[in-house]
Protein backbone atom coordinates (compact mmCIF):
# COMPACT_ATOMS: atom_id res chain seq x y z
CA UNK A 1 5.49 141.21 -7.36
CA UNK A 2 7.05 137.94 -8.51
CA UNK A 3 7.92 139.76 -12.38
CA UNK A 4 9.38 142.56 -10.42
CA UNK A 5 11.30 140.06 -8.12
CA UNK A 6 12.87 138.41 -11.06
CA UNK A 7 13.90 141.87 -12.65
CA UNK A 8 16.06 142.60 -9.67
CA UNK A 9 17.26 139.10 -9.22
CA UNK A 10 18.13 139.12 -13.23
CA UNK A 11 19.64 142.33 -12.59
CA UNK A 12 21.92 141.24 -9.86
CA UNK A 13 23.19 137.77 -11.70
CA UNK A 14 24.63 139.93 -14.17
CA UNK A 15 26.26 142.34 -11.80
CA UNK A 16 28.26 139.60 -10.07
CA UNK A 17 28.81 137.62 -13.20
CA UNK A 18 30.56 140.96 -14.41
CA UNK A 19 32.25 141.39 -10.81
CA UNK A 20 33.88 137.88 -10.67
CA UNK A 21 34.63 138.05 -14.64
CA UNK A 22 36.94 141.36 -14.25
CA UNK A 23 38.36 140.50 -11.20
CA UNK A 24 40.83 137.91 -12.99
CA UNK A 25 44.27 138.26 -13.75
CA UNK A 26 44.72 141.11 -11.44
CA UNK A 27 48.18 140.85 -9.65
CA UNK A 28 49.49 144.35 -8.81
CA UNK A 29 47.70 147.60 -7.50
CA UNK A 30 48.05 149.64 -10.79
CA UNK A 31 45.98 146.78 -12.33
CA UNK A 32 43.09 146.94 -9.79
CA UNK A 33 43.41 150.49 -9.31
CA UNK A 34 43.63 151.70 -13.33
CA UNK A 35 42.08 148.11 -15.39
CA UNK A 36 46.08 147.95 -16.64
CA UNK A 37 44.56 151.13 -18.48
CA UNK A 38 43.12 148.85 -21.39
CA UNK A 39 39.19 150.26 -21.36
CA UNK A 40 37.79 151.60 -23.75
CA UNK A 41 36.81 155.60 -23.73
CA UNK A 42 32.60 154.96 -24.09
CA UNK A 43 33.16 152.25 -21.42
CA UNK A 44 34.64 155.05 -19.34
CA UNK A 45 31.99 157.48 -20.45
CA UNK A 46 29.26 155.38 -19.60
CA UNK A 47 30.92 154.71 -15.30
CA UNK A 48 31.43 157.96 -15.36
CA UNK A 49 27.43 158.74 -16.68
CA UNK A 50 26.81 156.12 -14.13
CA UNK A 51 28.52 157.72 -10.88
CA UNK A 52 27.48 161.08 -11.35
CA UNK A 53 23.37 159.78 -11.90
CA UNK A 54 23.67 158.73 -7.84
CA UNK A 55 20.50 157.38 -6.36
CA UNK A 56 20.73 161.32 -5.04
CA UNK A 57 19.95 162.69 -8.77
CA UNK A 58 17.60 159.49 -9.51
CA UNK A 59 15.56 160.64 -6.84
CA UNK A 60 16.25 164.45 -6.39
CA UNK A 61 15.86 166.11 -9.84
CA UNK A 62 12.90 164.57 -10.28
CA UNK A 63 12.22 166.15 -7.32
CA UNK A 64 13.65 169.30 -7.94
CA UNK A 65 11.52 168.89 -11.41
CA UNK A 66 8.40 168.46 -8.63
CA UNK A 67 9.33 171.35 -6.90
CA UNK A 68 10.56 174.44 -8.83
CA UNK A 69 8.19 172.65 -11.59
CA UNK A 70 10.97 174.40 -14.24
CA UNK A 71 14.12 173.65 -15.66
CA UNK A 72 16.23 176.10 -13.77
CA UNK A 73 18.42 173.45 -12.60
CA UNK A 74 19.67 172.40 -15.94
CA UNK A 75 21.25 175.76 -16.32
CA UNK A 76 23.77 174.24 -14.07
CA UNK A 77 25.03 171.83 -17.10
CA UNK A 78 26.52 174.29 -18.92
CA UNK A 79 29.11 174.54 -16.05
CA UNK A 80 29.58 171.09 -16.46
CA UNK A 81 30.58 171.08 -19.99
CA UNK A 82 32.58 173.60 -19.64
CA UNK A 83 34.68 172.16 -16.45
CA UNK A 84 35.10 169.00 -17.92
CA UNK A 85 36.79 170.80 -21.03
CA UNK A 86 39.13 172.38 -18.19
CA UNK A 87 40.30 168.81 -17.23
CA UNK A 88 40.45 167.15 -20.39
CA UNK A 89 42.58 169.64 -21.56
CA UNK A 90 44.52 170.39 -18.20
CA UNK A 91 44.16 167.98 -15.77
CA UNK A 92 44.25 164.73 -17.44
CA UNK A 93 47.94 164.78 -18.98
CA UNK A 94 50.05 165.61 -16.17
CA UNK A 95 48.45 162.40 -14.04
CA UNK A 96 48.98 160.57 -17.26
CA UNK A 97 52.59 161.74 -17.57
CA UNK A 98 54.04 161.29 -13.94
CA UNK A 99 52.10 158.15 -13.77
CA UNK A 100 50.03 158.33 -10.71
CA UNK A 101 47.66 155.81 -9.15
CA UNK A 102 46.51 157.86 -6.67
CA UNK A 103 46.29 161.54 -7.94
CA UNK A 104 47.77 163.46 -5.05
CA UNK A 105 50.91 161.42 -5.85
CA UNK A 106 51.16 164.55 -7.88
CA UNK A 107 50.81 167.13 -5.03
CA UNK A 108 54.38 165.62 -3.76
CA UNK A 109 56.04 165.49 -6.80
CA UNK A 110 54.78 169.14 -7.30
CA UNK A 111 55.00 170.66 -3.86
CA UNK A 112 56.06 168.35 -1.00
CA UNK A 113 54.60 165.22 0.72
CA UNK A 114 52.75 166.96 3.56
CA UNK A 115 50.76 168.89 0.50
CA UNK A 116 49.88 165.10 -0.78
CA UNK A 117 48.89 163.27 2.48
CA UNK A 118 46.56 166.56 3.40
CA UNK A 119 45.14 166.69 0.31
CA UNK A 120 44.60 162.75 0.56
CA UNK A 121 43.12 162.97 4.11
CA UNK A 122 40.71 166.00 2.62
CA UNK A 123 39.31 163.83 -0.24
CA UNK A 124 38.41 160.58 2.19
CA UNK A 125 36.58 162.44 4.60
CA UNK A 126 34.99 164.53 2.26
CA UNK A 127 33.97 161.34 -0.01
CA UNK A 128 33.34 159.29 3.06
CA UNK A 129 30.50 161.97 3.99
CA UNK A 130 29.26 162.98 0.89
CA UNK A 131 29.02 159.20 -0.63
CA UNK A 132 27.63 158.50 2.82
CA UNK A 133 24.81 160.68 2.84
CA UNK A 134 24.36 159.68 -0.98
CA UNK A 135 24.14 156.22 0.13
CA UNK A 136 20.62 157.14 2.34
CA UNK A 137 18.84 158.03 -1.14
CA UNK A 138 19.20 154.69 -2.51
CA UNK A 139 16.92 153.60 0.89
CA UNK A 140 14.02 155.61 -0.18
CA UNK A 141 12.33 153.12 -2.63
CA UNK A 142 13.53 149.73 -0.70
CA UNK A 143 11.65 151.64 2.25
CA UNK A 144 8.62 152.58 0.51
CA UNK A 145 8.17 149.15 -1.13
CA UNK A 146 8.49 147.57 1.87
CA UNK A 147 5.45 149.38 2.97
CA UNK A 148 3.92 148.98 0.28
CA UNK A 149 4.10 144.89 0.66
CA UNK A 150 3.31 144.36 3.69
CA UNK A 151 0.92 147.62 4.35
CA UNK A 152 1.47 148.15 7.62
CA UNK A 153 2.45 151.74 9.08
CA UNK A 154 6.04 152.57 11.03
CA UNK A 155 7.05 155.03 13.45
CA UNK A 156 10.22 156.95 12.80
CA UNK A 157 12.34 154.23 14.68
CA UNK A 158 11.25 151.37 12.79
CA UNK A 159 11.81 154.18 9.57
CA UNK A 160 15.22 154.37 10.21
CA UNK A 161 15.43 150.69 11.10
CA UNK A 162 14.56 150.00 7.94
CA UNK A 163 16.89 152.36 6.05
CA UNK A 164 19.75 150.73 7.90
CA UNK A 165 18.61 147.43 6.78
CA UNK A 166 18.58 148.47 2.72
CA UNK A 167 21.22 150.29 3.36
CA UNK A 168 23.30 147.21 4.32
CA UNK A 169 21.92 144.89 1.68
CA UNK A 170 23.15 147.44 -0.93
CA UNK A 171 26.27 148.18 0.28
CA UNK A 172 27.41 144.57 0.74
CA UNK A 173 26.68 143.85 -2.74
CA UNK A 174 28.53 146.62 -4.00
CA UNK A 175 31.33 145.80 -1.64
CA UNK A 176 31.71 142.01 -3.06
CA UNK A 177 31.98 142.75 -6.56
CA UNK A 178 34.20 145.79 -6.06
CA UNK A 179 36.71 144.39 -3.67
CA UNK A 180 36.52 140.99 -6.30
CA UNK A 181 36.90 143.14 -9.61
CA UNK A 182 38.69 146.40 -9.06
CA UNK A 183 38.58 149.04 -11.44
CA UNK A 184 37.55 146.84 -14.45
CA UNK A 185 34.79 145.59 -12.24
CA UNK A 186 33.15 149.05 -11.45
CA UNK A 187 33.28 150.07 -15.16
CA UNK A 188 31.93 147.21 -16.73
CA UNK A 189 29.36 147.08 -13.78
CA UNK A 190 28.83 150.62 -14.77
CA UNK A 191 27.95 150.21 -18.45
CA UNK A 192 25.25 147.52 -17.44
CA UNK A 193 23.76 149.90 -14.70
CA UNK A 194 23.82 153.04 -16.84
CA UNK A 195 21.98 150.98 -19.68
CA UNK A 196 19.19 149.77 -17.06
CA UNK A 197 18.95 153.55 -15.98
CA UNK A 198 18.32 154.70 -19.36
CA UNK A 199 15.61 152.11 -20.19
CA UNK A 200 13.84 152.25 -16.65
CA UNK A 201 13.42 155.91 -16.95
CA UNK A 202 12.19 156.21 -20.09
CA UNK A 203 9.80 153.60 -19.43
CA UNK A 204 8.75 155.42 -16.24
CA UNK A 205 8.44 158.87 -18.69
CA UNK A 206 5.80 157.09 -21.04
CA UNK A 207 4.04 155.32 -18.54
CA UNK A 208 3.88 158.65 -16.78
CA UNK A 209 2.84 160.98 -19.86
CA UNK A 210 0.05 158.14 -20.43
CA UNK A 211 -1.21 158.34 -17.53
CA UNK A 212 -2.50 162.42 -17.33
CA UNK A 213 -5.93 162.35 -18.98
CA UNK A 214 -6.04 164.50 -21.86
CA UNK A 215 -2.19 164.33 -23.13
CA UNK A 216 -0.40 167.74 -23.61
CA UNK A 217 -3.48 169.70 -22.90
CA UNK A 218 -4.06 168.92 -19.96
CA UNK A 219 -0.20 169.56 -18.56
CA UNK A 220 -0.59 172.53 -20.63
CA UNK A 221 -3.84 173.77 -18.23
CA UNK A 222 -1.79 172.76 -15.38
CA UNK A 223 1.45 174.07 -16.12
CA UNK A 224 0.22 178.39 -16.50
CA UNK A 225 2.18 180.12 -13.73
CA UNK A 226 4.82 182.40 -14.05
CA UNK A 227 7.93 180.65 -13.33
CA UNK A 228 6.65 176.84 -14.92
CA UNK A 229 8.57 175.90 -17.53
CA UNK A 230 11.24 178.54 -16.81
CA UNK A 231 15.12 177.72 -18.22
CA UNK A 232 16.87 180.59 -17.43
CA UNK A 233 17.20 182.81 -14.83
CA UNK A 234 19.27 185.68 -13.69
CA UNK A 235 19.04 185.84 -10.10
CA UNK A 236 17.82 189.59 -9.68
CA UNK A 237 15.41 191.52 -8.05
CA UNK A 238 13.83 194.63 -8.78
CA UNK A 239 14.67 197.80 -6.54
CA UNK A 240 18.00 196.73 -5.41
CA UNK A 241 21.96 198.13 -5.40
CA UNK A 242 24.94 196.50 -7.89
CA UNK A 243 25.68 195.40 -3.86
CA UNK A 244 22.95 194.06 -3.01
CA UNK A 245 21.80 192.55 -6.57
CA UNK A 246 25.43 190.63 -6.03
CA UNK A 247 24.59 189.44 -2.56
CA UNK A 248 21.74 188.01 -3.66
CA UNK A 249 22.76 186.39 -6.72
CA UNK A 250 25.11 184.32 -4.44
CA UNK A 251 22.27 183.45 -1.99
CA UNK A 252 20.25 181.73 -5.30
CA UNK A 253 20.79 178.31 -6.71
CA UNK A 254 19.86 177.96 -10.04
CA UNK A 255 21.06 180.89 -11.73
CA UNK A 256 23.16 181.48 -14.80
CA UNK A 257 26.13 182.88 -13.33
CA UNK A 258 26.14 179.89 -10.86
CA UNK A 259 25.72 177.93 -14.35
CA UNK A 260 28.74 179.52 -16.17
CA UNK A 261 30.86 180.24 -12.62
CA UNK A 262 29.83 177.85 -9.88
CA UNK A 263 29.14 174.59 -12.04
CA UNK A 264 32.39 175.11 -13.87
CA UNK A 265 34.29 175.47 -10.66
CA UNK A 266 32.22 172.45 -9.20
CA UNK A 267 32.66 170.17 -12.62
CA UNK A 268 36.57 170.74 -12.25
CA UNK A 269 36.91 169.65 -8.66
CA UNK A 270 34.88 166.93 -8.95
CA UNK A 271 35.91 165.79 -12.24
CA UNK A 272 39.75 166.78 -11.75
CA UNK A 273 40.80 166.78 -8.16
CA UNK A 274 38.51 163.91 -7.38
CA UNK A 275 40.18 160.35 -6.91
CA UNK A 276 36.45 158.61 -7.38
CA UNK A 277 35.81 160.65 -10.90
CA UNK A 278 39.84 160.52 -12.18
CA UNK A 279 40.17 157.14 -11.40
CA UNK A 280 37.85 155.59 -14.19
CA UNK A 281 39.32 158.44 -16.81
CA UNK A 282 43.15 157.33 -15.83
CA UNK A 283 41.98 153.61 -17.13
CA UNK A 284 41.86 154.85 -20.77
CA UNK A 285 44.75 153.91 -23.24
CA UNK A 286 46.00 157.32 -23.04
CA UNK A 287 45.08 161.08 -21.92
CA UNK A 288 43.34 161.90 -25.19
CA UNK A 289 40.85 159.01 -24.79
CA UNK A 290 40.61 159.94 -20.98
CA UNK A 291 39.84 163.35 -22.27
CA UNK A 292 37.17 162.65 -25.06
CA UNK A 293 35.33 160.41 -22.33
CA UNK A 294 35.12 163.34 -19.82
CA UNK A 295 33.82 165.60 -22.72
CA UNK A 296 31.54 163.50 -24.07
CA UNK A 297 30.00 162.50 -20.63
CA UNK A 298 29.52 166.32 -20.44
CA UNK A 299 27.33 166.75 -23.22
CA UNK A 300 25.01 163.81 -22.09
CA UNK A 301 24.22 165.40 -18.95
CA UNK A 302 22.47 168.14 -20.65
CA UNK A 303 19.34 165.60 -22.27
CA UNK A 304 20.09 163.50 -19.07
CA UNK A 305 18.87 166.32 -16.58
CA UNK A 306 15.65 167.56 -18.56
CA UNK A 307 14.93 164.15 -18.40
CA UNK A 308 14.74 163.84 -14.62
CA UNK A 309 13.24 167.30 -14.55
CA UNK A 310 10.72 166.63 -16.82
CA UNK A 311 9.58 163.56 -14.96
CA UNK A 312 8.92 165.83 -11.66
CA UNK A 313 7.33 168.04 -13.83
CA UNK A 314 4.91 165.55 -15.12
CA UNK A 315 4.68 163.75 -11.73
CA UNK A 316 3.65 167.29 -10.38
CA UNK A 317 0.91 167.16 -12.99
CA UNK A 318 0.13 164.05 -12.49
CA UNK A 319 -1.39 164.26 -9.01
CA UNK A 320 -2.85 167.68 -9.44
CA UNK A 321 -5.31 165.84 -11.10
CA UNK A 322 -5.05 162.62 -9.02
CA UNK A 323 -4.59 163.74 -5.74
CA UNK A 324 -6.34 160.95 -3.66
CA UNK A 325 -3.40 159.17 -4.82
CA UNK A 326 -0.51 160.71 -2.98
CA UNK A 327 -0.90 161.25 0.91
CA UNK A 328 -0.92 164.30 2.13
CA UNK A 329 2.32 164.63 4.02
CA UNK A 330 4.40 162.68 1.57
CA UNK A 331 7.61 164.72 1.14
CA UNK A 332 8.56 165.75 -2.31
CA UNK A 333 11.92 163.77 -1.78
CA UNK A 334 9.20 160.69 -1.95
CA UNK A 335 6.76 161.48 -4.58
CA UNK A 336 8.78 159.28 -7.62
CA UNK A 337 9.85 156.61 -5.30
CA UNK A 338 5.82 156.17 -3.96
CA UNK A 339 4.70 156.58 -7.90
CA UNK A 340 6.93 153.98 -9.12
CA UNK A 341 5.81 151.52 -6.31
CA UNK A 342 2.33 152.32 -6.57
CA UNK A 343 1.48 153.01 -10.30
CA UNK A 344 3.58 151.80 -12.10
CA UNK A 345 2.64 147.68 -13.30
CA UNK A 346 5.05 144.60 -12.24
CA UNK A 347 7.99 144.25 -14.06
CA UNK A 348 8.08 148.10 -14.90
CA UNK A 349 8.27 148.34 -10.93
CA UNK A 350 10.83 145.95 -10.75
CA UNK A 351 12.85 147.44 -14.30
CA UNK A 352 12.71 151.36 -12.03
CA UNK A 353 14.00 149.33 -8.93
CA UNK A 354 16.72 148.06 -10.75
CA UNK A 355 17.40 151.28 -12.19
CA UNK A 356 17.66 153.08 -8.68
CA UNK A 357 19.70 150.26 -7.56
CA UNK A 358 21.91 150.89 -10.32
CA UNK A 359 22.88 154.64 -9.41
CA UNK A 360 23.03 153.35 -6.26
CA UNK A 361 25.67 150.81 -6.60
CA UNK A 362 27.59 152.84 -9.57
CA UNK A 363 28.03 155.58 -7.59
CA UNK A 364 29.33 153.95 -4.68
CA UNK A 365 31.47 151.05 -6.11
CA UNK A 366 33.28 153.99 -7.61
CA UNK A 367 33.84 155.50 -4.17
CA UNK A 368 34.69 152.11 -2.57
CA UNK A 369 37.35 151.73 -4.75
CA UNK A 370 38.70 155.21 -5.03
CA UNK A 371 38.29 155.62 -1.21
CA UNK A 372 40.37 152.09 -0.82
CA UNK A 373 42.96 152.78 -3.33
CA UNK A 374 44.20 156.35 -2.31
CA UNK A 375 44.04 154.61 1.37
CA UNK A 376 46.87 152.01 -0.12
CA UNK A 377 48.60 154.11 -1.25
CA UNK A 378 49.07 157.16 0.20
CA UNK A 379 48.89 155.82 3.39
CA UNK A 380 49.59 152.30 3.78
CA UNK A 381 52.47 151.96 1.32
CA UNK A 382 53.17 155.68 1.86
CA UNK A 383 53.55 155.13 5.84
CA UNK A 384 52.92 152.00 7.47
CA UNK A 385 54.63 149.79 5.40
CA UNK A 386 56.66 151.36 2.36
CA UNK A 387 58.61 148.03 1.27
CA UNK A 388 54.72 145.86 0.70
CA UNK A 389 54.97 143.84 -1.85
CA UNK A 390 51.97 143.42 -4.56
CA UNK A 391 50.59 141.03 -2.76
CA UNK A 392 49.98 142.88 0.35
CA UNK A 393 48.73 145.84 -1.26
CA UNK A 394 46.08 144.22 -2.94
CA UNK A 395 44.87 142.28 0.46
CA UNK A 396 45.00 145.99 1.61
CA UNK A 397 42.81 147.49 -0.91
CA UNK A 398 40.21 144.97 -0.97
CA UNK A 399 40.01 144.94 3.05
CA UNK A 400 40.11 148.60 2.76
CA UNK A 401 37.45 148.44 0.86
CA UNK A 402 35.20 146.53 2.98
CA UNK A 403 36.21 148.88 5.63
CA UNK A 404 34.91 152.06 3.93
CA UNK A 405 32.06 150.05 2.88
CA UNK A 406 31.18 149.78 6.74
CA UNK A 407 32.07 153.58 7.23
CA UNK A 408 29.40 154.58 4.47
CA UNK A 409 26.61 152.55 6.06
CA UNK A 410 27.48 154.31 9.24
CA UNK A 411 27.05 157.72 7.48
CA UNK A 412 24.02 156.62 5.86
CA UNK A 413 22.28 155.57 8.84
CA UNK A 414 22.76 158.71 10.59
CA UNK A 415 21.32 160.73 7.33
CA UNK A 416 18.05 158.35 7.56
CA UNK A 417 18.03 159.25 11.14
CA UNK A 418 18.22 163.14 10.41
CA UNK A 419 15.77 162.97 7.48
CA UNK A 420 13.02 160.95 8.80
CA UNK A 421 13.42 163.55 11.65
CA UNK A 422 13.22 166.80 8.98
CA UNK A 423 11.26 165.79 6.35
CA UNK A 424 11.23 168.95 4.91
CA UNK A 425 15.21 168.88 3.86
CA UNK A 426 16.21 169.13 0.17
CA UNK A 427 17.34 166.22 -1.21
CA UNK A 428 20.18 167.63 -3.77
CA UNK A 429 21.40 170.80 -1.27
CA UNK A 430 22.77 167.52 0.73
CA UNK A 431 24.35 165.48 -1.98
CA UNK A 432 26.14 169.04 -3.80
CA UNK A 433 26.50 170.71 -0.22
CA UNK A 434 28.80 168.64 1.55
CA UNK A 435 31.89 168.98 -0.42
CA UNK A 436 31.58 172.36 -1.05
CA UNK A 437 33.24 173.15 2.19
CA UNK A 438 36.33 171.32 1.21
CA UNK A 439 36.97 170.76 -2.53
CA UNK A 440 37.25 174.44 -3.15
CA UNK A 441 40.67 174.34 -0.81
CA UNK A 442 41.71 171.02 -3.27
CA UNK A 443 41.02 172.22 -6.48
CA UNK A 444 42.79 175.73 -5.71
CA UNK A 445 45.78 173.31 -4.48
CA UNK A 446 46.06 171.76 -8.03
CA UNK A 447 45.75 175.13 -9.89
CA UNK A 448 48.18 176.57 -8.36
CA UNK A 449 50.43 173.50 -9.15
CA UNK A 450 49.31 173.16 -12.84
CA UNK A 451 49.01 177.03 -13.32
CA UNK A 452 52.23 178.02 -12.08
CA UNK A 453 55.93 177.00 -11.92
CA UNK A 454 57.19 178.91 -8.99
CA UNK A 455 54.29 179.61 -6.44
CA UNK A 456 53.48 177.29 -3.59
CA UNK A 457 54.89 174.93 -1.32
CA UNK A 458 53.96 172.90 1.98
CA UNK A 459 53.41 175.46 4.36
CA UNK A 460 52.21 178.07 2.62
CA UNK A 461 49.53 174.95 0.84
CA UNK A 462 48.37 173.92 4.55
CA UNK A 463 47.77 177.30 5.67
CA UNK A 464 45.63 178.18 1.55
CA UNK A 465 43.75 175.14 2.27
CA UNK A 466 42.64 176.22 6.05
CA UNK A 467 41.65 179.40 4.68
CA UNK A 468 39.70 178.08 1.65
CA UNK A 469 37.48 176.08 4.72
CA UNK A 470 37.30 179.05 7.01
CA UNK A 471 35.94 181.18 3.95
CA UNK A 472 33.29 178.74 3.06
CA UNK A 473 32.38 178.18 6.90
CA UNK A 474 32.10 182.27 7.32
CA UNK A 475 30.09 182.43 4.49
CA UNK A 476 27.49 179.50 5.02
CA UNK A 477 26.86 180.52 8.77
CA UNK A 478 28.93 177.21 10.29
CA UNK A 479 31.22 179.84 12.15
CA UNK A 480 28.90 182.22 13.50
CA UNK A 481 29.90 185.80 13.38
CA UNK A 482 29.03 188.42 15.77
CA UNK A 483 25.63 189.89 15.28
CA UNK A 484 26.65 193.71 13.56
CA UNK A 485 28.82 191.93 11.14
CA UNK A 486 25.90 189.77 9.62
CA UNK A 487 24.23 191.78 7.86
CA UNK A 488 27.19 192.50 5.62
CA UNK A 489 28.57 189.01 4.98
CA UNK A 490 25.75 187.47 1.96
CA UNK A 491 25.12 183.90 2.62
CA UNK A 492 25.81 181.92 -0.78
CA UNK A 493 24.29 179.16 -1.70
CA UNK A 494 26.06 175.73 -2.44
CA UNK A 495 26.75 176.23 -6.19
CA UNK A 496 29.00 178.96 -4.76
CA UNK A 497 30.97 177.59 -2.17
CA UNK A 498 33.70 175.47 -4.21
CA UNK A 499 34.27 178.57 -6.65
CA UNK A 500 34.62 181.04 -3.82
CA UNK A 501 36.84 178.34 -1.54
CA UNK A 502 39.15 177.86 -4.74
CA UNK A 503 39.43 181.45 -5.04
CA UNK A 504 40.39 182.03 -1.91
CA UNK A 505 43.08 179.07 -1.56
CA UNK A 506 44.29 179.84 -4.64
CA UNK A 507 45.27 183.67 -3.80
CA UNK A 508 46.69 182.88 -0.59
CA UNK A 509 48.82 180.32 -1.97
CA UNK A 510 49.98 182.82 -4.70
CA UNK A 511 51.96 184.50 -1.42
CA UNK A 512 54.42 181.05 -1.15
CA UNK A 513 57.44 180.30 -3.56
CA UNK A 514 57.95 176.81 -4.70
CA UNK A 515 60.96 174.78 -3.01
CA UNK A 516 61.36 172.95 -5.97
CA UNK A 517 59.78 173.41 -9.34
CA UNK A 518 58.79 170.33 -11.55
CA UNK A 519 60.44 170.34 -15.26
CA UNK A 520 57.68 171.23 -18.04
């Protein structure tokens, strides 16, 4: 364990040397917020490669790979090269041109400020949750290893114990270098941690395919059902109505109209309406270098995800033929973690640690500093005290951020608790599901702002948004319906939820005129 040991600690040097380094000469909140927009557009591509490969994905579509033992969820990239396009193209220049720090600066200009500051308070709970729960993955391997040092068995309690404890460690390193380094901080951080991803899986890939007796062949013998090694699929079923075949497209989640539909509607809220994803992109020179980042980042994602997939695939094969070496009840969520801690050799180990810390900590310095920076802004300046000088507002975003630091731990915690209580939940249907109940209502906010010139204002936003949330809620059984209208209301699945949400806040929005109508 000691050449694993010094991995990590190598690994963490160089993420506070890069921390403390960027966090100079930063005297105003556009600089911490936006890296006085000087960084370069692969810098940006690679954070923005770095936050979207959480320690959920590390960990989840390897075991989605496991699972399905197909590549069914890859489909779902084509969505997300074609959303990004959407922003690059649409998004990207109007934050550019009204010069916003935080985006829903453009939801007043556009509508009114009540539009803003609800579409502000939407995005921090919904990041607060979903990077909360996010922040439990990155648990699973401290956890494990832990185990696997001092072999000695836990109960659930001292299970979740232990997640808390990780959890903290991880969080307060994040939090230092963030609330040090800003913007600049997180994307330089980012570049390091997407390079250690790369190499650490790659390594874990060969050391993997090595390790099945009889190469190709024998994954070959293994790998003979039906739906292995499946890419595309439509969703339908034999025997049923247009109806019915449409119902239960929606209830499926790997499907190619969830690919071209539901990714694409998911890619542009997250990528567009999104203060944690814009952020990065508004720290490029300009909108066309913000724009060619997104893109590019798009097409990565593609090789990226087959890559995690094919790892479960070949972990799946791997213990078919060694299966003395996993336990029994070990969930799928924990087959990589437990094969990286107990076949892989030291300094590999420690290289894949390192790598999971690295989604880990991308992925939430990002939402430390988006989360603390809309906070600032919309809220502090925008409320509490509108006359702070640059000073203040900088004290303000780095306490913020060790505030939402403490928020996130609290939100991890409680998804360790509910996990090691319900092994048997899906790792990636909580990471994707979460915002689906709210982004839909954002995103149809800022296309009916960027779409139109005359449609739209406060009220009319507020009551588009509610509606966008009661939609999803009817449709995913959180507001139960009476028992004769069930059977005719499908239940959709999460790739659904944002595109139907932004549907329906969109239309209803359509209904409002605009108070005031920005020039073109």
């Amino acid at each position: 364990m000691f050449t694993d040991s010094l991995v990590i600690a190598i690994y963490f040097l160089a993420i506070f040397g890069i921390g403390i380094y960027a966090g100079r000469k930063q005297n105003t909140l556009t600089d911490y917020a936006r890296g006085n927009r000087s960084l370069p557009w692969w810098a940006i591509l690679a954070s923005i490669l770095a936050a979207e490969i959480s320690a959920a994905t590390f960990l989840g579509a390897p075991g989605e790979g496991y699972h399905t033992r197909n590549f069914t969820y890859a489909q779902l990239c084509i969505g997300t090269i074609l959303g990004r396009i959407i922003v690059g193209k649409l998004f990207l220049k109007p934050y550019y041109d009204y010069k916003v720090v935080s985006i829903y600066e453009y939801l007043e200009k556009r509508f009114g400020l009540l539009t803003r500051r609800t579409a502000s308070m939407v995005f921090l709970i919904s990041r607060v949750l979903a990077s909360g729960t996010r922040l439990y993955f990155a648990g699973i391997l401290l956890v494990i290893a832990y185990q696997f040092i001092t072999n000695t068995p836990a109960d659930s309690e001292q299970i979740v114990l232990l997640y808390i404890a990780a959890l903290v460690i991880i969080s307060m390193a994040t939090t230092i270098y963030t609330a040090i380094g800003g913007l600049k901080a997180v994307v330089w951080t980012d570049v390091l941690q997407a390079a250690v991803l790369g190499v650490s899986m790659l390594s874990a890939l060969w050391i993997l395919f090595s390790h099945i007796p009889g190469g190709w062949d024998s994954i070959s013998a293994v790998m003979n059902g039906g739906d292995d090694w499946k890419f595309f699929s439509w969703g339908t079923e034999k025997g049923l109505s247009f109806l019915e075949q449409c119902s239960h497209i929606l209830g499926q989640e790997y499907t190619v109209w969830a690919a071209f539909l539901g990714a694409t509607f998911i890619t542009m809220a997250t990528h567009g309406t999104d203060q944690d994803m814009v952020q990065r992109m508004l720290a490029a020179k300009n909108s066309k270098a913000g724009t060619r980042a997104v893109i590019v980042s798009g097409l990565m994602d593609f090789p990226i995800v087959i890559l995690f997939l094919f790892t479960g695939i070949l972990l799946y094969v791997f213990y078919q033929y060694n299966p003395a070496a996993l336990p029994a009840d070990t969930p799928k969520l924990h087959v990589f973690p437990y094969f990286i801690i107990h076949e892989l050799p030291g300094g590999v180990r420690g290289l894949l640690i390192a790598g999971l810390l690295a989604t880990a900590m991308g992925s939430l310095s990002t939402a430390l500093n988006s989360l603390a920076t809309t906070a600032t802004k919309d809220w502090y300046q925008g409320i509490f005290k509108p006359d702070a000088t640059e000073r203040q507002l900088l004290q303000c975003v780095r306490w913020g951020t060790v505030g939402f630091s403490l928020l996130l731990i609290m939100v991890g915690s409680v998804t360790a608790w509910y996990v090691v209580h319900h092994p048997e939940v899906r790792i990636i249907q909580i990471a994707l599901g979460i915002f689906g109940y709210t982004y839909g209502s954002l995103l149809g906010i800022f296309l009916l702002g960027m779409l139109t010139r005359t449609r739209g204002n406060d009220t009319g936003n507020i009551l588009a948004m509610a509606a966008g949330f009661i939609v999803i809620a009817v449709l995913t059984g959180l507001i139960p319906l009476p028992a004769s209208w069930e059977q005719h209301i499908p239940e959709i699945a999460f790739p659904w939820r944002v595109t139907i949400g932004t549907l329906a806040t969109f239309f209803v929005g359509l209904c409002f005129r605009s108070r005031h109508v920005l020039p073109r």
